[in-house]
Protein backbone atom coordinates (compact mmCIF):
# COMPACT_ATOMS: atom_id res chain seq x y z
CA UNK A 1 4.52 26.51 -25.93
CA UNK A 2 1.87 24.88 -28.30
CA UNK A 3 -1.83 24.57 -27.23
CA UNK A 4 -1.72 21.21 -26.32
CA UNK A 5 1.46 21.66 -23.61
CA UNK A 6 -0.59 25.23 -22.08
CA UNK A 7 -3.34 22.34 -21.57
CA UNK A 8 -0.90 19.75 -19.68
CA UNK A 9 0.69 22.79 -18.28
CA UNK A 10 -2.40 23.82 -16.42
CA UNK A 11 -3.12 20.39 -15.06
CA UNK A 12 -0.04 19.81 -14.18
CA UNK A 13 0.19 23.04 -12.22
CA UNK A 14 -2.86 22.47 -10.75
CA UNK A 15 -1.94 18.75 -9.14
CA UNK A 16 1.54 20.13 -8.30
CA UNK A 17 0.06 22.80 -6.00
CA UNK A 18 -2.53 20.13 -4.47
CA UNK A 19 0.64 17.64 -3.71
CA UNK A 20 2.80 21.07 -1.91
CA UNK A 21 -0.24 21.66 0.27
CA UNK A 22 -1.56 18.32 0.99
CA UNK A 23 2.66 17.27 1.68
CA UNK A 24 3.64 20.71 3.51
CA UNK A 25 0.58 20.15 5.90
CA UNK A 26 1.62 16.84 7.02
CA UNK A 27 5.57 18.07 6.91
CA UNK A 28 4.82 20.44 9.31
CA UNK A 29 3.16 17.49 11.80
CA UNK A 30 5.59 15.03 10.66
CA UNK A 31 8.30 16.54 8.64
CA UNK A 32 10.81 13.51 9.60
CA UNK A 33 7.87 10.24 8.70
CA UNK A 34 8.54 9.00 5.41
CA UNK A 35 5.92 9.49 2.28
CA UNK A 36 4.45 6.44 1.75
CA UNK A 37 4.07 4.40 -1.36
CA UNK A 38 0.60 5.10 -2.71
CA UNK A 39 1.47 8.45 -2.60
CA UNK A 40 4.93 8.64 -3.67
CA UNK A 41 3.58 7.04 -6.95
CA UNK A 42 1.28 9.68 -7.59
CA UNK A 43 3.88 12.53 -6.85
CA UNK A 44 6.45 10.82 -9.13
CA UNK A 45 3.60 10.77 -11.99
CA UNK A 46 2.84 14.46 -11.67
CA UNK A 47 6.99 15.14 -11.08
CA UNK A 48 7.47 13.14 -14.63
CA UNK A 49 4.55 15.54 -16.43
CA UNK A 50 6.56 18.11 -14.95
CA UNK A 51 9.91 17.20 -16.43
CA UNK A 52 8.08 16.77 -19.97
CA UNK A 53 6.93 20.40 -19.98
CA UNK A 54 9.81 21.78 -18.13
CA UNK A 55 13.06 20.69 -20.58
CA UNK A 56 16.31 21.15 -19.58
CA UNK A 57 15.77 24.94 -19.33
CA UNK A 58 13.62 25.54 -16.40
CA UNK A 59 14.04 21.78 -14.66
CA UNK A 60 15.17 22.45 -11.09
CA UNK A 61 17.85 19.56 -10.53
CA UNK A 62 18.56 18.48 -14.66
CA UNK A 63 20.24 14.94 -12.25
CA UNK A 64 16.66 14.50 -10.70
CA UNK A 65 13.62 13.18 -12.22
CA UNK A 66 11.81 11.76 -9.11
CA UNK A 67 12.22 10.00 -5.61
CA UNK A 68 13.16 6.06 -5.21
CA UNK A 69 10.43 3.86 -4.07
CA UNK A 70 13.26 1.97 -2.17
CA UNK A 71 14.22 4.60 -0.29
CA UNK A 72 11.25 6.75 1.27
CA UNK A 73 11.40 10.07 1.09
CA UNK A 74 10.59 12.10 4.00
CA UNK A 75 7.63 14.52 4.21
CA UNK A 76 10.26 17.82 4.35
CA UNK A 77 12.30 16.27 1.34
CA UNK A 78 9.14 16.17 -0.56
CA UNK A 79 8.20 19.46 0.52
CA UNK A 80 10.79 21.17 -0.65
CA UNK A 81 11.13 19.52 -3.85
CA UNK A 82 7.77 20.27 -4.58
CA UNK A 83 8.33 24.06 -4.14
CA UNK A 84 11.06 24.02 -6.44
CA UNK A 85 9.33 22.52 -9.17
CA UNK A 86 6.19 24.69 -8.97
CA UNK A 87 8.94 27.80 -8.73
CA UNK A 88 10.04 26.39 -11.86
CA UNK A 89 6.92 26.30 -13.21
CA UNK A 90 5.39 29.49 -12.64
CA UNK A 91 8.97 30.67 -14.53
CA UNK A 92 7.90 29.11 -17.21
CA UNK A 93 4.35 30.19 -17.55
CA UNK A 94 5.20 33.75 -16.75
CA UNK A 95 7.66 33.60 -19.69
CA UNK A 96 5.19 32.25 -21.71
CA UNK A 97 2.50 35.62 -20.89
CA UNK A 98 1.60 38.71 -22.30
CA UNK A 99 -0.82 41.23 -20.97
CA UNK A 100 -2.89 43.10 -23.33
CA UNK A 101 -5.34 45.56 -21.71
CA UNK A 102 -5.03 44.94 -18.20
CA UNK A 103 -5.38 40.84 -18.89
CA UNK A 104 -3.06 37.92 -19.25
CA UNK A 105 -3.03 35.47 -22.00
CA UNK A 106 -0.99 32.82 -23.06
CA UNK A 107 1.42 33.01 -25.73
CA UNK A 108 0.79 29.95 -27.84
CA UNK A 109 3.12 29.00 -30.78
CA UNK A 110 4.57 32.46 -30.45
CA UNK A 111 1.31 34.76 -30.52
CA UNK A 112 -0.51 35.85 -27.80
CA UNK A 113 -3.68 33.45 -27.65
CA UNK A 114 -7.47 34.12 -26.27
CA UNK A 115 -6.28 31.86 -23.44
CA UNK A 116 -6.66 34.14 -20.59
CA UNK A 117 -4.77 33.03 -17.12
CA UNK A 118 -4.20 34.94 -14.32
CA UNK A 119 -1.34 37.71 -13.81
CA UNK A 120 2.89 35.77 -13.20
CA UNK A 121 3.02 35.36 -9.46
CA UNK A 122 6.48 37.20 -9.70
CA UNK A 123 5.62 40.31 -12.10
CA UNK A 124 8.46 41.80 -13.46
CA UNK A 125 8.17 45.40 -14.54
CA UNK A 126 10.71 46.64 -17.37
């Protein structure tokens, strides 16, 4: 990853988790009302950012790329979509780490950067 993609990377990350929580509360009220359209714009515009970073080699579904406006998803389908792309995510960050001294930085253009982040949410130990 280049400096520029950790930056989009971060706010993507960051509006991905906001959309799972805001969407998994009102699943779990709802989880059979559709999204509606003001919002299903918003989650297709973070979903894009997140195919950009992503690539072919950590995208989720490579035949998805976001939810038709003509056909509203539900609040469960968006849910779990969701989860899978920030899964995806975090796969990517966490093989774009390395620890040095107890603390985790970003690797940027192959070198490990002063970028610090926090610790891959699924550490795996050698």
């Amino acid at each position: 990853m280049n400096a520029n993609e950790v930056d989009l990377f971060e706010k993507n990350y960051a509006q991905m988790q906001a959309l799972f929580d805001e969407i998994s509360n009102l699943s779990k009220k709802s989880p059979n009302d559709a999204v509606n359209k003001f919002k299903l714009n918003f989650i297709n515009r973070v979903l894009n950012e997140a195919n950009t970073l992503l690539k072919e080699k950590y995208t989720p579904f490579p035949d998805f790329t976001g939810f038709e406006e003509d056909e509203l998803p539900t609040n469960s389908d968006v849910t779990m979509i969701l989860l899978q792309y920030i899964n995806c995510l975090e796969k990517l960050r966490s093989d774009n780490l390395a620890t040095y001294g107890g603390t985790w930085y970003w690797v940027i253009d192959g070198q490990r950067s002063d970028n610090r982040t926090g610790l891959p949410k699924k550490l795996r130990l050698k």
